[in-house]
C-alpha atoms as a PDB file:
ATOM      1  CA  UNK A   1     -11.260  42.131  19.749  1.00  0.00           C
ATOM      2  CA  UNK A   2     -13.651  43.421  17.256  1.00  0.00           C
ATOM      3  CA  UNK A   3     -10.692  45.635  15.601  1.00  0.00           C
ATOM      4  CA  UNK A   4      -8.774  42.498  15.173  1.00  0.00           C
ATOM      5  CA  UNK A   5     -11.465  40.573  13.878  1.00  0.00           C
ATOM      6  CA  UNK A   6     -12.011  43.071  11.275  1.00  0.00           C
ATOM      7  CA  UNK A   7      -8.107  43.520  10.642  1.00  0.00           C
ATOM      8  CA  UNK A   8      -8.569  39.799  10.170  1.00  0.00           C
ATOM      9  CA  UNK A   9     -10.954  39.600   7.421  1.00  0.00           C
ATOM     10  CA  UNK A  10      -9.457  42.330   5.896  1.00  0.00           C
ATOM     11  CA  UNK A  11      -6.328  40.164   5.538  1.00  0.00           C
ATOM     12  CA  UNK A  12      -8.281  37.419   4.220  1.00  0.00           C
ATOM     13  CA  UNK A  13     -10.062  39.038   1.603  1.00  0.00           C
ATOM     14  CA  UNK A  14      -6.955  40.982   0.306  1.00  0.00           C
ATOM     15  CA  UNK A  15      -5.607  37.094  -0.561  1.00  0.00           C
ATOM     16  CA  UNK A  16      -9.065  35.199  -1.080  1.00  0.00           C
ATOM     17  CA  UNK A  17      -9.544  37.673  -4.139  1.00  0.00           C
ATOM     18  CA  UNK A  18      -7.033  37.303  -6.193  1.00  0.00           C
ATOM     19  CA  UNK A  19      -6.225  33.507  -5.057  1.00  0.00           C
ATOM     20  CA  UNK A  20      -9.650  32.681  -6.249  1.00  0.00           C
ATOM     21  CA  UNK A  21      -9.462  34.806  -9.323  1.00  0.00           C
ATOM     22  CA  UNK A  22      -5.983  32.489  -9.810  1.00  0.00           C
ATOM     23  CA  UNK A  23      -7.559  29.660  -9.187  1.00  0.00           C
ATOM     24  CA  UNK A  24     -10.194  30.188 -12.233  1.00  0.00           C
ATOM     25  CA  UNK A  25      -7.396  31.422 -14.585  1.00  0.00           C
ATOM     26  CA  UNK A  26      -5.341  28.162 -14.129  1.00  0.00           C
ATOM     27  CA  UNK A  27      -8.139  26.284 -14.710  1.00  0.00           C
ATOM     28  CA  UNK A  28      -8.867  28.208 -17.706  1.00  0.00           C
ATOM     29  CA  UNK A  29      -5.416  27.161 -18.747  1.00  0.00           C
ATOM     30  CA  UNK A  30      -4.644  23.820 -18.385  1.00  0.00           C
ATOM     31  CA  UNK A  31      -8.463  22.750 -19.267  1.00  0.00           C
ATOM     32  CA  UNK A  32      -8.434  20.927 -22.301  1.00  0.00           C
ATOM     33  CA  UNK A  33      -9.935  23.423 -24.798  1.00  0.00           C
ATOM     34  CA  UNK A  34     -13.338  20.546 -25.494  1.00  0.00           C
ATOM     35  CA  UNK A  35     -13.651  20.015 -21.983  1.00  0.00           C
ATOM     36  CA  UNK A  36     -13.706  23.530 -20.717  1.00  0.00           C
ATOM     37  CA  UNK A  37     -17.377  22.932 -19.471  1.00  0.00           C
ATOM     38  CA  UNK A  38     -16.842  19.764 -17.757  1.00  0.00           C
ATOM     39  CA  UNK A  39     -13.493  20.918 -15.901  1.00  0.00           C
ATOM     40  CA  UNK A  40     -15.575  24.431 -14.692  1.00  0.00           C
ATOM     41  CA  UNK A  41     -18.063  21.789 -13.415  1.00  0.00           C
ATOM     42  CA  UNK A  42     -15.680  19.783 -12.151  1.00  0.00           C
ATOM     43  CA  UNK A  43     -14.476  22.950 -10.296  1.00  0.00           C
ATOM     44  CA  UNK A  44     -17.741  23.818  -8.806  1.00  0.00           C
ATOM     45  CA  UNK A  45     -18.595  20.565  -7.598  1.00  0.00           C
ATOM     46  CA  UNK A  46     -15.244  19.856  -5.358  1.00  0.00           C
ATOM     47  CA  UNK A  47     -15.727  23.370  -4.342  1.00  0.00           C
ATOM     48  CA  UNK A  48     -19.267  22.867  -3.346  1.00  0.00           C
ATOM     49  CA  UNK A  49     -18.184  19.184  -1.842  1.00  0.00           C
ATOM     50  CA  UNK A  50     -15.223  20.664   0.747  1.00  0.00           C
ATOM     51  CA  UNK A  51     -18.016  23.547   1.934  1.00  0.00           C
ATOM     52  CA  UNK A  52     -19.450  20.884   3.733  1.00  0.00           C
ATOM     53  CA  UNK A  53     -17.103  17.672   4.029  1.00  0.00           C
ATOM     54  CA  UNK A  54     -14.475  19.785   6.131  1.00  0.00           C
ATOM     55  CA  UNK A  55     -16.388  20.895   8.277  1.00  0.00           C
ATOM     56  CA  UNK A  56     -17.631  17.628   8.412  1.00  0.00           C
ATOM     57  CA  UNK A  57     -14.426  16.281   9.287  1.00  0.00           C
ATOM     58  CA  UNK A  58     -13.636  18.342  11.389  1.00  0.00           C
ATOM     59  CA  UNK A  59     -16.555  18.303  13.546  1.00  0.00           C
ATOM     60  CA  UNK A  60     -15.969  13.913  13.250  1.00  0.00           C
ATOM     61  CA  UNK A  61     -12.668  13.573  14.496  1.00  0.00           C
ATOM     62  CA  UNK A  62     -13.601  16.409  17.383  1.00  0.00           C
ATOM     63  CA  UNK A  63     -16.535  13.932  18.636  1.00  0.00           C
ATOM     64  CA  UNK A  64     -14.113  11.047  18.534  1.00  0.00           C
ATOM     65  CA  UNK A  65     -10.910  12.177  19.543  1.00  0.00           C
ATOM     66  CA  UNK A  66     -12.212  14.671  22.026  1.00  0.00           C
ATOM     67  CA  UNK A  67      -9.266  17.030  20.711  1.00  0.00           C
ATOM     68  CA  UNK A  68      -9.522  20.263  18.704  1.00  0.00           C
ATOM     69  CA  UNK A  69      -5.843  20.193  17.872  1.00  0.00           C
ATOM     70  CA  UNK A  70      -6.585  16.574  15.907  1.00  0.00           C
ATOM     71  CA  UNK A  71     -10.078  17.952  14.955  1.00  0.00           C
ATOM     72  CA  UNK A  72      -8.128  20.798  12.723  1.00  0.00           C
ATOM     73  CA  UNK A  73      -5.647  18.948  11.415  1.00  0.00           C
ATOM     74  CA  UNK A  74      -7.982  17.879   8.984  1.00  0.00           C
ATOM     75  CA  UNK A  75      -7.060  20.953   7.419  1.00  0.00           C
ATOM     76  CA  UNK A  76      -3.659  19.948   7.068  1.00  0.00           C
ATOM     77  CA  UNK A  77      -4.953  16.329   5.531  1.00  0.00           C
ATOM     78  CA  UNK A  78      -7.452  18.209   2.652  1.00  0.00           C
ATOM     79  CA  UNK A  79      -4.381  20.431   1.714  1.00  0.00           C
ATOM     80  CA  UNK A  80      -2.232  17.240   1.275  1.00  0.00           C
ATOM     81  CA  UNK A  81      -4.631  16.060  -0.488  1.00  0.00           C
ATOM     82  CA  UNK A  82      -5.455  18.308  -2.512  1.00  0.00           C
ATOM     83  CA  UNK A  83      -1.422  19.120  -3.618  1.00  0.00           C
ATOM     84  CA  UNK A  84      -1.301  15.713  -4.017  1.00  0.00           C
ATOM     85  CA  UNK A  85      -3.592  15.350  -6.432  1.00  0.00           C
ATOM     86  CA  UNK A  86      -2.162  18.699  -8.399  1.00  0.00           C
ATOM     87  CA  UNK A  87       0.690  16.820  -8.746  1.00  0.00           C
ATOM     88  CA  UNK A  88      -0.415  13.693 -10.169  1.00  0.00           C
ATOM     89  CA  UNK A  89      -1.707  15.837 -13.377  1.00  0.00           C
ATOM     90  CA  UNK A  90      -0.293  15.233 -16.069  1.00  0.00           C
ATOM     91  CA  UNK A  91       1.849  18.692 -17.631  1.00  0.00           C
ATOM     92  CA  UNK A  92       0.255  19.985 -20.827  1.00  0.00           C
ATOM     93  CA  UNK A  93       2.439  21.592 -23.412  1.00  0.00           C
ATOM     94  CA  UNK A  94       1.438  25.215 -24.735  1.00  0.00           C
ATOM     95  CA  UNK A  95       1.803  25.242 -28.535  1.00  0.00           C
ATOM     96  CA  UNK A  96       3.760  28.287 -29.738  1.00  0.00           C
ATOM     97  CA  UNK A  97       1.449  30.325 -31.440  1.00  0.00           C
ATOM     98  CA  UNK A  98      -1.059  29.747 -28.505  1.00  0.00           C
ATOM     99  CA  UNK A  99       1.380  31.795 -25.934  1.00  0.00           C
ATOM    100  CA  UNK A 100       1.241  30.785 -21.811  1.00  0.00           C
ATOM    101  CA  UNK A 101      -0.865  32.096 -19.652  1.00  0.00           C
END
């Protein structure tokens, strides 16, 4: 059990690492260039706000459903979510001497 565990988190840092380091560059990129502050703030804040809220959550429906199964499919709701709202922003254009990222 142990080896697995450590197998485990060996997995999950070999795609937490660069998924986070992804996460910063898109942000870097679609922030609008006067608002770079605000959107790294921005950033922080939701991250700092789902530390606690899913476990939240999760621990909620738990205590009122009884059921673990409905309990983590809050995880499944705050990725919805979270695609959703992805998707609802608008597309910025890259200007051609600026290059893409």
């Amino acid at each position: 059990q142990e080896q697995a565990f450590i197998a485990a988190a060996v997995l999950v840092s070999l795609g937490a690492g660069p998924a986070l380091a992804g996460m910063r560059a898109l942000m870097a990129a679609i922030a609008p260039p006067e608002r770079v502050s605000a959107c790294f703030g921005l950033y922080a804040f939701v991250g700092k706000a789902t530390n606690f809220a899913g476990p939240l959550a999760l621990g909620l429906v738990i205590s009122l459903t009884g059921s673990l199964k409905l309990g983590l499919a809050c995880a499944g709701v705050f990725l919805v979510v979270g695609i959703a709202c992805f998707a609802l922003m608008p597309a910025r254009r890259q200007s051609a001497a600026g290059g893409g990222a």
